[in-house]
C-alpha atoms as a PDB file:
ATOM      1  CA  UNK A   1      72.093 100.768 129.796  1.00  0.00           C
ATOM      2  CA  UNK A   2      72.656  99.709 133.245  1.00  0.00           C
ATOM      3  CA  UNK A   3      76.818 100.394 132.201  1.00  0.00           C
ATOM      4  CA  UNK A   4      75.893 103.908 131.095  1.00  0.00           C
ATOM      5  CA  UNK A   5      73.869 104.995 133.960  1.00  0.00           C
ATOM      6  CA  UNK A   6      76.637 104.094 136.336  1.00  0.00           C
ATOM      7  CA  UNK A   7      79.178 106.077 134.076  1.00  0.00           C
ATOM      8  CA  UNK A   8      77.060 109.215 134.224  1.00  0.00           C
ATOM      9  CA  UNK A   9      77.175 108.469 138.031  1.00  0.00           C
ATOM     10  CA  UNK A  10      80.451 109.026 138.242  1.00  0.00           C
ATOM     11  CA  UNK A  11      80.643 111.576 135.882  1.00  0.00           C
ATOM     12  CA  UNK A  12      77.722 113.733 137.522  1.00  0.00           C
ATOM     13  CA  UNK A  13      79.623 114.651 140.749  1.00  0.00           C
ATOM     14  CA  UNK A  14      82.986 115.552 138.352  1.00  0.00           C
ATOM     15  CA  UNK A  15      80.502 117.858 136.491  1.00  0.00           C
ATOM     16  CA  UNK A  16      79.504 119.531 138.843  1.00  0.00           C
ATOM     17  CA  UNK A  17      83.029 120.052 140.813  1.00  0.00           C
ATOM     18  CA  UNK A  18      84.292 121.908 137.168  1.00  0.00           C
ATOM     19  CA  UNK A  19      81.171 124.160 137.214  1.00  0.00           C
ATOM     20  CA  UNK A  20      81.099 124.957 140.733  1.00  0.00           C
ATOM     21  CA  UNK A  21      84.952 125.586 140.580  1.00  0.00           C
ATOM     22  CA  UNK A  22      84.754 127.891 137.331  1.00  0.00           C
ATOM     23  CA  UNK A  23      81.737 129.936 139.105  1.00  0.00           C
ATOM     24  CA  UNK A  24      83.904 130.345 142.208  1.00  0.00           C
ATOM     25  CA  UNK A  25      86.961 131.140 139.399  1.00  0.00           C
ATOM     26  CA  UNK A  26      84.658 133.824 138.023  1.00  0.00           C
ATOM     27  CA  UNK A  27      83.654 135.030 141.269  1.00  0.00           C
ATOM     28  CA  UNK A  28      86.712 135.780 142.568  1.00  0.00           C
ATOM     29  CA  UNK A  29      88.955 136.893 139.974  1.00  0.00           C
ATOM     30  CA  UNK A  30      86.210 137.195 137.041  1.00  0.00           C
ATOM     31  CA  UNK A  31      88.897 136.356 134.060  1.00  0.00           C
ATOM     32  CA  UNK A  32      87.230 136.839 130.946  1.00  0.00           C
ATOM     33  CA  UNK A  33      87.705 132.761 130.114  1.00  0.00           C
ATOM     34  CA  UNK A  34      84.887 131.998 132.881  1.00  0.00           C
ATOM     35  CA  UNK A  35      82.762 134.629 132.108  1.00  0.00           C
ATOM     36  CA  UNK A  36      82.525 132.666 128.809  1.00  0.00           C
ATOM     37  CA  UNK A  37      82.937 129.201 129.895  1.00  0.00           C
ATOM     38  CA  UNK A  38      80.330 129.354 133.323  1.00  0.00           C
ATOM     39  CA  UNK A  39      77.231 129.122 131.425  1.00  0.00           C
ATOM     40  CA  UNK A  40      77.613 126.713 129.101  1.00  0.00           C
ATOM     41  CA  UNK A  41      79.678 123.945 131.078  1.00  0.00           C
ATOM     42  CA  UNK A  42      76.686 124.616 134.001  1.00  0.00           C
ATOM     43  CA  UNK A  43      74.440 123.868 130.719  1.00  0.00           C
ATOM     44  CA  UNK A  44      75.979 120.980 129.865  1.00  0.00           C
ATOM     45  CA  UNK A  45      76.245 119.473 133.378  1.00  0.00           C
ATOM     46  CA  UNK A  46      72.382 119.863 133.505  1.00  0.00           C
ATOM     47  CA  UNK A  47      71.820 118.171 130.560  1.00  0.00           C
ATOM     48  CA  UNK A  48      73.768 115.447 131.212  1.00  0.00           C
ATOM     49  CA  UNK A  49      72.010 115.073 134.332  1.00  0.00           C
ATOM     50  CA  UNK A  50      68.572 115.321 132.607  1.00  0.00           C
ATOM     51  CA  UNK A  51      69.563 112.472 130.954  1.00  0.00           C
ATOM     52  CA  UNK A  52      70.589 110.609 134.210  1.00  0.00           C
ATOM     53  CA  UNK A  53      67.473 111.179 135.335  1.00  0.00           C
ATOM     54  CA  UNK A  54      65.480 109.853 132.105  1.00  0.00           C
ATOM     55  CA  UNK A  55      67.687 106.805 131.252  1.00  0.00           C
ATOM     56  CA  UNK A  56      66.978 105.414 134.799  1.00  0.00           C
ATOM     57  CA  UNK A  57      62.978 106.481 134.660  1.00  0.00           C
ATOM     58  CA  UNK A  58      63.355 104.023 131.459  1.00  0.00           C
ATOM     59  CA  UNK A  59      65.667 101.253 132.760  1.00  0.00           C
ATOM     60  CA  UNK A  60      63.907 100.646 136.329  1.00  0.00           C
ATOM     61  CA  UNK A  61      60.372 102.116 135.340  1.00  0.00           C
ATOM     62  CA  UNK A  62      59.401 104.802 138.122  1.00  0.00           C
ATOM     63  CA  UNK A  63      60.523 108.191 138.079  1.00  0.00           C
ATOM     64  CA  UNK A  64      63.847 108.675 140.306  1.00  0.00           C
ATOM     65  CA  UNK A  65      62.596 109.926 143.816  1.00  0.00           C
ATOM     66  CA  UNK A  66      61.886 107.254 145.367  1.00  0.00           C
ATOM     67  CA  UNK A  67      64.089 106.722 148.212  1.00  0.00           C
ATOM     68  CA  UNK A  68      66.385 109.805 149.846  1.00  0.00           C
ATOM     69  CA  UNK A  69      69.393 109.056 147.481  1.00  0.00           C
ATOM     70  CA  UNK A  70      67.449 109.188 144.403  1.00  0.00           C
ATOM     71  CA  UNK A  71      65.323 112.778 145.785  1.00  0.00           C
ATOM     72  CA  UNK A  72      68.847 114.085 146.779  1.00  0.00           C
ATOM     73  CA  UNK A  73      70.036 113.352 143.018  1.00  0.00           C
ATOM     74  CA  UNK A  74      67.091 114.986 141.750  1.00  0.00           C
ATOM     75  CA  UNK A  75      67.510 118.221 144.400  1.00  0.00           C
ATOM     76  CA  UNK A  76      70.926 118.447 142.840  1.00  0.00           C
ATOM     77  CA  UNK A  77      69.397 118.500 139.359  1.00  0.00           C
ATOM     78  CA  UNK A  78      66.874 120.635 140.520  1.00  0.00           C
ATOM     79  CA  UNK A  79      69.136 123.137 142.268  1.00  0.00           C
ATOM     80  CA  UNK A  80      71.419 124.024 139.093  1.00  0.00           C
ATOM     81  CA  UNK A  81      68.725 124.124 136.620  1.00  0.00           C
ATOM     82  CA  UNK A  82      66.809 126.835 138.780  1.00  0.00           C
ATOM     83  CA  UNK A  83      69.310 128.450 138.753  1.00  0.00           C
ATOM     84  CA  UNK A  84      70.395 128.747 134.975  1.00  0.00           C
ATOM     85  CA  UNK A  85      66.884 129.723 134.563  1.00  0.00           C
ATOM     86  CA  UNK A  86      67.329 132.513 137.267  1.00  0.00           C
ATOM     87  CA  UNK A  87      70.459 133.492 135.166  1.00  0.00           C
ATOM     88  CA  UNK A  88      69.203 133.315 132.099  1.00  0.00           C
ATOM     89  CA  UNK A  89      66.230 135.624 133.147  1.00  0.00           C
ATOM     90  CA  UNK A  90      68.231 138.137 135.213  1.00  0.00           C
ATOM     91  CA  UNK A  91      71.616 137.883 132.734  1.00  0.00           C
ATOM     92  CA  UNK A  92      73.932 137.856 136.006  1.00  0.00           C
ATOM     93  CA  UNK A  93      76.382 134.857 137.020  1.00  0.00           C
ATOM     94  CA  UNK A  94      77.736 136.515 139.898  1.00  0.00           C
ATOM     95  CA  UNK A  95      75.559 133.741 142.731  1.00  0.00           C
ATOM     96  CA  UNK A  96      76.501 130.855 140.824  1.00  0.00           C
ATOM     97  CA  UNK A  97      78.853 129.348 142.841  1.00  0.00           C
ATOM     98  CA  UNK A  98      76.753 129.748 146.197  1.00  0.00           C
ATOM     99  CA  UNK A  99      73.837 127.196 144.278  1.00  0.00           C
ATOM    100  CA  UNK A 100      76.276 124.740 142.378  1.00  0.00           C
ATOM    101  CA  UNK A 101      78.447 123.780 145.904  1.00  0.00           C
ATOM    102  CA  UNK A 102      75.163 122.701 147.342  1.00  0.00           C
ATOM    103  CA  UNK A 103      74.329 120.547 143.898  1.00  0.00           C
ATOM    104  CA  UNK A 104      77.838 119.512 144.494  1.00  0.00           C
ATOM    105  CA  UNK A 105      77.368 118.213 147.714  1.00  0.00           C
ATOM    106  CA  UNK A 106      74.066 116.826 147.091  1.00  0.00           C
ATOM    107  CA  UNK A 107      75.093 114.757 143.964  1.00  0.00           C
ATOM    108  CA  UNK A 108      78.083 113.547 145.821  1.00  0.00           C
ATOM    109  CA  UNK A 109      75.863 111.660 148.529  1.00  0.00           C
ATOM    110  CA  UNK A 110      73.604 110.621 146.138  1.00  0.00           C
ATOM    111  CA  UNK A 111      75.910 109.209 143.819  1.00  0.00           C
ATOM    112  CA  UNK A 112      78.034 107.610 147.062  1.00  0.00           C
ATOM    113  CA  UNK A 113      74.782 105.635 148.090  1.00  0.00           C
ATOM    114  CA  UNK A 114      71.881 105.411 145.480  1.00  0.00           C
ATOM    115  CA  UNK A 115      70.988 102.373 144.700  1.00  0.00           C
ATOM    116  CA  UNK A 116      68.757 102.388 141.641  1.00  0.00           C
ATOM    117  CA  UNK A 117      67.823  98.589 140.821  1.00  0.00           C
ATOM    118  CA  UNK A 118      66.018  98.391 144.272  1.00  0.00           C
ATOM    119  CA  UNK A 119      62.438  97.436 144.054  1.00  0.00           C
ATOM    120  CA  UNK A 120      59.965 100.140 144.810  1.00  0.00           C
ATOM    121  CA  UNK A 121      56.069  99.886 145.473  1.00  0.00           C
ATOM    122  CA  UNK A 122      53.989  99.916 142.158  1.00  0.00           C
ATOM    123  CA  UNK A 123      52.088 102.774 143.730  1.00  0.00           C
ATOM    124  CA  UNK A 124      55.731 104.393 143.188  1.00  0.00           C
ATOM    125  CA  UNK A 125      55.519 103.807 139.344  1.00  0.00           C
ATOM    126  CA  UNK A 126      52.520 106.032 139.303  1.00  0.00           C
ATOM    127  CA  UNK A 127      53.151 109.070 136.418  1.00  0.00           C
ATOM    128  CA  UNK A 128      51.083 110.940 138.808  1.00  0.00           C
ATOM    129  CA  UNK A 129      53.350 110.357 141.621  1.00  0.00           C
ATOM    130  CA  UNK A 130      56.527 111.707 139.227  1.00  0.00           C
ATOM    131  CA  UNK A 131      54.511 114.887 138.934  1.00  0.00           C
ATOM    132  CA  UNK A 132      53.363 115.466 142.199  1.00  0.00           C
ATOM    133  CA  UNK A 133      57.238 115.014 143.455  1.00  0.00           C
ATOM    134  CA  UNK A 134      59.200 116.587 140.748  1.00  0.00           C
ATOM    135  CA  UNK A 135      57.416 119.810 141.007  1.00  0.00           C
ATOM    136  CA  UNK A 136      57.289 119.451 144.711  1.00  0.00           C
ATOM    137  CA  UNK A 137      61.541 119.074 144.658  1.00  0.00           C
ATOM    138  CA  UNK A 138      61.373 121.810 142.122  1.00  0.00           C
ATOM    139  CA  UNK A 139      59.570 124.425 143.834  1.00  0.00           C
ATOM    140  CA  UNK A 140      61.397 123.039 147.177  1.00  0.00           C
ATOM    141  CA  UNK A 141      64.819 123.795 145.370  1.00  0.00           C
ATOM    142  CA  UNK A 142      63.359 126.891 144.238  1.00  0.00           C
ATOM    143  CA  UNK A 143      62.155 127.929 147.829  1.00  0.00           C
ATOM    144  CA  UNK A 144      65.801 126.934 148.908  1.00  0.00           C
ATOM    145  CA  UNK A 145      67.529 129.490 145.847  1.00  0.00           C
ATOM    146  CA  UNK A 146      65.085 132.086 147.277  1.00  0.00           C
ATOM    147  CA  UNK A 147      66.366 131.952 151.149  1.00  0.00           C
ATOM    148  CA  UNK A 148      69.940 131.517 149.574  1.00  0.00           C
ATOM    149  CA  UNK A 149      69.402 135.259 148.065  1.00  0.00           C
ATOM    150  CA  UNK A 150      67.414 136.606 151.071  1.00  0.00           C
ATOM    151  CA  UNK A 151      70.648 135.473 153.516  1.00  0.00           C
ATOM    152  CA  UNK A 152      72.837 137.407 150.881  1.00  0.00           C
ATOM    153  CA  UNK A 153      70.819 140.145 150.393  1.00  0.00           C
ATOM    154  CA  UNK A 154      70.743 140.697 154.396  1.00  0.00           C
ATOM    155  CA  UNK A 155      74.600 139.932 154.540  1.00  0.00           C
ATOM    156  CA  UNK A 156      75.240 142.704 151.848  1.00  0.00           C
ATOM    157  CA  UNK A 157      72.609 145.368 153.839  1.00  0.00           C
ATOM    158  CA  UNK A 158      74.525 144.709 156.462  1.00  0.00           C
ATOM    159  CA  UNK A 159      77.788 145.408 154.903  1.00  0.00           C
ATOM    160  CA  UNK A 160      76.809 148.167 153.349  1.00  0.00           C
ATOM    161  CA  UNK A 161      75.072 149.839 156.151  1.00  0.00           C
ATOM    162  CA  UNK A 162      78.001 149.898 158.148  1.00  0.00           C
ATOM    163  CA  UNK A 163      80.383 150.668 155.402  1.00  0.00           C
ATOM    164  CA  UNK A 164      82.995 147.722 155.638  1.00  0.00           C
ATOM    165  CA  UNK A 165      82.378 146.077 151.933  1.00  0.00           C
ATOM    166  CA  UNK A 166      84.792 143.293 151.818  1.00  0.00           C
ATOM    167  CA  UNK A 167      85.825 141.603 148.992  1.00  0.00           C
ATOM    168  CA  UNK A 168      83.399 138.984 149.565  1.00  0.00           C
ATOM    169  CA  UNK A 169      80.323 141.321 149.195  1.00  0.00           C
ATOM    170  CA  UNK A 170      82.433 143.564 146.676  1.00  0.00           C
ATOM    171  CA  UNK A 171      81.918 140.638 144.317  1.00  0.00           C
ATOM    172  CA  UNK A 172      78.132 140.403 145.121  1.00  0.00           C
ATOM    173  CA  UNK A 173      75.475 141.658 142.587  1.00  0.00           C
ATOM    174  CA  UNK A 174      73.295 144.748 143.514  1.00  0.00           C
ATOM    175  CA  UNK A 175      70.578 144.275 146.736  1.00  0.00           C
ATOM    176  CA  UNK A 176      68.347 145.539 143.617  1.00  0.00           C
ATOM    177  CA  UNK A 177      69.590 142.262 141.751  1.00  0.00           C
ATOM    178  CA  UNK A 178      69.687 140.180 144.763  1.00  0.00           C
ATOM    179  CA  UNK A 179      65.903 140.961 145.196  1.00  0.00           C
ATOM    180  CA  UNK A 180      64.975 140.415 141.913  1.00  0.00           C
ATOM    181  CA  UNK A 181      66.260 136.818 142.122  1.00  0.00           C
ATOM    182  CA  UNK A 182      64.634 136.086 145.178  1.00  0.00           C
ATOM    183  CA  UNK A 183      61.152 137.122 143.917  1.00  0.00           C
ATOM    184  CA  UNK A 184      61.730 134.999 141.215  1.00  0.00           C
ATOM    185  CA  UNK A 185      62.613 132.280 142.584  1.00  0.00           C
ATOM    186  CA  UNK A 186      59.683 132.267 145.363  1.00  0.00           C
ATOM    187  CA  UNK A 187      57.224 132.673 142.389  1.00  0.00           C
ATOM    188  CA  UNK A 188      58.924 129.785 140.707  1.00  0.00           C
ATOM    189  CA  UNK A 189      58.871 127.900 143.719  1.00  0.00           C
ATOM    190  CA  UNK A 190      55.070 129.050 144.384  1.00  0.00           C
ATOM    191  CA  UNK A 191      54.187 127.862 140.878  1.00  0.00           C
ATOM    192  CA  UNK A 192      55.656 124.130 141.175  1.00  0.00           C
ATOM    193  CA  UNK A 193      54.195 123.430 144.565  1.00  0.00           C
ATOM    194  CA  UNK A 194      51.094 124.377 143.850  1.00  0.00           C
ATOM    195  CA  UNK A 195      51.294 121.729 140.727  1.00  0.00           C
ATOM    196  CA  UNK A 196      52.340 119.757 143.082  1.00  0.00           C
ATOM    197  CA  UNK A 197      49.857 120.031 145.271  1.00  0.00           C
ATOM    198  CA  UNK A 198      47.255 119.876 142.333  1.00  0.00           C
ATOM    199  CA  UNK A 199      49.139 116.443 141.180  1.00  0.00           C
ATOM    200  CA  UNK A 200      48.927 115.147 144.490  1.00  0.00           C
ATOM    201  CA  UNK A 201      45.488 115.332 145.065  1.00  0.00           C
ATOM    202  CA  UNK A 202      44.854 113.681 141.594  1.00  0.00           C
ATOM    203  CA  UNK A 203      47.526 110.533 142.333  1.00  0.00           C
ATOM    204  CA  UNK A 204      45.671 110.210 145.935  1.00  0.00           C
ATOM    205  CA  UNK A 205      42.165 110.568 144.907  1.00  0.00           C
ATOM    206  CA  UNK A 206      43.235 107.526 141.994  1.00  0.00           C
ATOM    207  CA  UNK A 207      44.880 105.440 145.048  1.00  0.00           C
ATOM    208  CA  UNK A 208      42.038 105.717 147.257  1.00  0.00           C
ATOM    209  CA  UNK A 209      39.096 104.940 144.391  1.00  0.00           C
ATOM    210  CA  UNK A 210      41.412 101.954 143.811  1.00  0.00           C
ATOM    211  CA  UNK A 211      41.745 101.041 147.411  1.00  0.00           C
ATOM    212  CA  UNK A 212      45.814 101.060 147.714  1.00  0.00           C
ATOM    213  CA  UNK A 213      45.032 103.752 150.558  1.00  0.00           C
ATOM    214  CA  UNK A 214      42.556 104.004 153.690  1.00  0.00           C
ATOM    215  CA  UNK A 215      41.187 107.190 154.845  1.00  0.00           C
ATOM    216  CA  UNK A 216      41.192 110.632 153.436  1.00  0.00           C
ATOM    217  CA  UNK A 217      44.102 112.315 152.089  1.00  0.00           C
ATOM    218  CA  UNK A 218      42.466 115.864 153.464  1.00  0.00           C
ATOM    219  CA  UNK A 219      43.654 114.316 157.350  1.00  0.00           C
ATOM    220  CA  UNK A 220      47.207 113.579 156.260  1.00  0.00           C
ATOM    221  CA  UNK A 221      49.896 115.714 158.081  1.00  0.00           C
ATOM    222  CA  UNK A 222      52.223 115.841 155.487  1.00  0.00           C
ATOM    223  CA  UNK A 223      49.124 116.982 153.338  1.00  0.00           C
ATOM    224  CA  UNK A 224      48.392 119.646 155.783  1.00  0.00           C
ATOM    225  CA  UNK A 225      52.126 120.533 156.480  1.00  0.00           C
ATOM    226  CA  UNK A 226      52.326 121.378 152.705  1.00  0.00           C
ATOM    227  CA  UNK A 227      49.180 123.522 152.267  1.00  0.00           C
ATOM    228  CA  UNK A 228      50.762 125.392 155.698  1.00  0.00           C
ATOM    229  CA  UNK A 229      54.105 125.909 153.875  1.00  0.00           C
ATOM    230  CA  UNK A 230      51.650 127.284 150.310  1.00  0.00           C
ATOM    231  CA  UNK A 231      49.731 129.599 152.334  1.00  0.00           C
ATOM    232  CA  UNK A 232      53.479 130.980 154.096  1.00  0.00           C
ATOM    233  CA  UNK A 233      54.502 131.333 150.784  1.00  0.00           C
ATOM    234  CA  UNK A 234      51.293 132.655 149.481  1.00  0.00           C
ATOM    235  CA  UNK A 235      52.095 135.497 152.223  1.00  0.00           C
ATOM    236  CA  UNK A 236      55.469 135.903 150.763  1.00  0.00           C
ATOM    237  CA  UNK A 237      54.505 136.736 147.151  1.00  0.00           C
ATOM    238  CA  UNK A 238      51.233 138.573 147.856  1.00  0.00           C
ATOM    239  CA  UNK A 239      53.642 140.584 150.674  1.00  0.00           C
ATOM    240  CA  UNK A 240      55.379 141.491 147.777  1.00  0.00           C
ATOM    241  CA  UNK A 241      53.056 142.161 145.020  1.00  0.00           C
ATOM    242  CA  UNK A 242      50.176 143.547 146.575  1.00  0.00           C
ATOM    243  CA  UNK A 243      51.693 145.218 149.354  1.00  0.00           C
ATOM    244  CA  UNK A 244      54.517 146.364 148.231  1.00  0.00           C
ATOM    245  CA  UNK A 245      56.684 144.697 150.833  1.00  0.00           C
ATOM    246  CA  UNK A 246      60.416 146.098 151.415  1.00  0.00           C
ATOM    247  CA  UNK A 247      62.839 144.141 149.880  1.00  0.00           C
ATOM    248  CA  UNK A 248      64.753 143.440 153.395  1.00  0.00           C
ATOM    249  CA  UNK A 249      61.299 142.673 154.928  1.00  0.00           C
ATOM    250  CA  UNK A 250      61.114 140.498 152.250  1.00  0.00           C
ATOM    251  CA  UNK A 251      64.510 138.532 152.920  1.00  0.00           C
ATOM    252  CA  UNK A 252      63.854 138.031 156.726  1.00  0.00           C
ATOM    253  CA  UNK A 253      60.076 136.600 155.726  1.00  0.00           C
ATOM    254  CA  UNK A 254      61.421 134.511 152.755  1.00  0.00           C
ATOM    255  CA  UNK A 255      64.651 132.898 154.995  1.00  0.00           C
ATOM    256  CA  UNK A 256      62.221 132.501 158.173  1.00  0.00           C
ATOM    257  CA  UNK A 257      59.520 130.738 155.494  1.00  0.00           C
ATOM    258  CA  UNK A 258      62.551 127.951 154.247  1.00  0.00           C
ATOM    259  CA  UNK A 259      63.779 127.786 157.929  1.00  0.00           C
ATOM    260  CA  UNK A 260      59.371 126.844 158.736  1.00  0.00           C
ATOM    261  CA  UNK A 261      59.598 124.417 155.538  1.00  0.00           C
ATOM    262  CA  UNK A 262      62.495 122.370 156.449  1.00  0.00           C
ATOM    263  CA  UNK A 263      61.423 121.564 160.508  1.00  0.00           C
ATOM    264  CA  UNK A 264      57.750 120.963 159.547  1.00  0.00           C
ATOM    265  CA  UNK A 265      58.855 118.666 156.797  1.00  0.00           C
ATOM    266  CA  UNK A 266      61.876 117.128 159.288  1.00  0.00           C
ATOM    267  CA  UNK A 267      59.180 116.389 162.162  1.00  0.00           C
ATOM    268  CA  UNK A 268      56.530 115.366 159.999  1.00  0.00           C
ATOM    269  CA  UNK A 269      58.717 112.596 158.298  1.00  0.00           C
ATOM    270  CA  UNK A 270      60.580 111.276 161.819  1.00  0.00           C
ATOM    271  CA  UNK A 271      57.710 111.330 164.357  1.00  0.00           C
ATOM    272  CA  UNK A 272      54.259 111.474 162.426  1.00  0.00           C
ATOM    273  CA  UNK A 273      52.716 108.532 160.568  1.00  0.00           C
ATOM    274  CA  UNK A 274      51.825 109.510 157.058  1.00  0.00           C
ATOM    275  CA  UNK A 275      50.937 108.051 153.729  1.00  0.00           C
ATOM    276  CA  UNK A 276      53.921 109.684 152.380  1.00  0.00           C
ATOM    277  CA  UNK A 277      55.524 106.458 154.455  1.00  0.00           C
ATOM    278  CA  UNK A 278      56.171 103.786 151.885  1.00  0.00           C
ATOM    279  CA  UNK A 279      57.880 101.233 153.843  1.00  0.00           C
END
């Protein structure tokens, strides 16, 4: 098994170097053989990685996010199949290439430097804890897709506005299309964090009847940090929704919102002691 795993961890950042290069193929030139080929090689780069991610949950018996190799693995997973889901939903293949680099990149370091037979705590083996951090990397990912959209949507406003469409933006979808996938991917990202949030609360509430933690969960920055980061979001989609936000507005908010989410989370982890510290 072991042999496999590190096969498919070679394999992975290949994968993903053919699908980012056919997306950036496609949008550049669009020839009709990566119109057909995109999809399902992006497909089929996912799946393999799906089953990356399950043969080592088996082998070493925790889910894979564990350390910062293994979560930037899973971001990468996370990352493309957003994405595909975005596509599927919205029928348009135009933005692939501006997600799968990123996967690229990610899966690169993680493959360079994860080291999967490492020991991990047993409060790491907790199903509970594979919830609460896949959907927290999911709607993370998601959150990231959104502000990916929103800087594109304010690049192409811009471009348009002052009437110099280069090729670049030429091969951009519509700001109508733009929005749409930046709605949908901050109500995707809303959905998974509250699960994770929900999960969370469950795996911490087991840890402290059990007494593997002291204190109250409800105290916890990173705890705190997140529920900041919901109710931002929370903003976001009821902005949108209920009052009938502008979709620009809506780009600035959703980019400034990622921009929040990545320093809280950066200070929190370097300079604030947390549960969320395993070592």
């Amino acid at each position: 098994m072991t042999v496999v795993i590190a096969l498919l961890n070679i394999l992975l950042p290949l994968g993903y170097l053919l699908a980012g290069l056919n997306y950036l193929v496609l949008y550049l030139q669009e020839p009709r053989w990566s119109v057909r080929t995109a999809t399902p090689l992006a497909r089929a780069v996912v799946v393999m990685h799906a089953a990356y991610l399950a043969l080592l949950t088996a082998t070493f018996k925790h889910v894979p996010v564990a350390s910062v190799w293994e979560a930037f693995t899973f971001i990468s997973f996370a990352l493309a199949a957003v994405y595909l889901i975005l596509e599927s939903r919205l029928e348009n293949k135009a933005t692939g290439v501006f997600l799968f680099v990123p996967a690229l990149l990610f899966q690169v370091l993680a493959s360079a430097y994860v080291n999967p037979t490492r020991e991990v705590s047993d409060i790491l083996r907790s199903s509970w804890f594979g919830l609460h951090v896949t959907a927290a990397l999911l709607g993370y990912a998601a959150f990231a897709i959104a502000a990916v959209y929103g800087v594109l949507y304010l690049l192409l406003y811009r471009s348009l506005k002052g009437s110099r469409v280069g090729l670049v933006f030429q091969r951009l979808p519509s700001l109508d299309v733009l929005s749409k996938l930046s709605t949908t991917a901050l109500a995707f990202g809303g959905l998974n964090l509250t699960l994770a949030i929900v999960f969370g609360i469950v795996w911490v509430n087991g840890l402290e009847s059990s007494g593997q933690i002291a204190g109250s969960f409800l105290a916890d920055p990173k705890f705190l940090s997140t529920i900041v980061i919901w109710l931002v979001y929370a903003v976001c989609l009821a902005g949108r929704f209920a009052f009938k936000w502008p979709s620009r507005q809506l780009a600035v908010v959703s980019v400034i919102a990622f921009v929040l989410m990545v320093l809280s989370s950066v200070a929190v982890t370097l300079f604030v002691d947390s549960f969320h510290s395993f070592g």
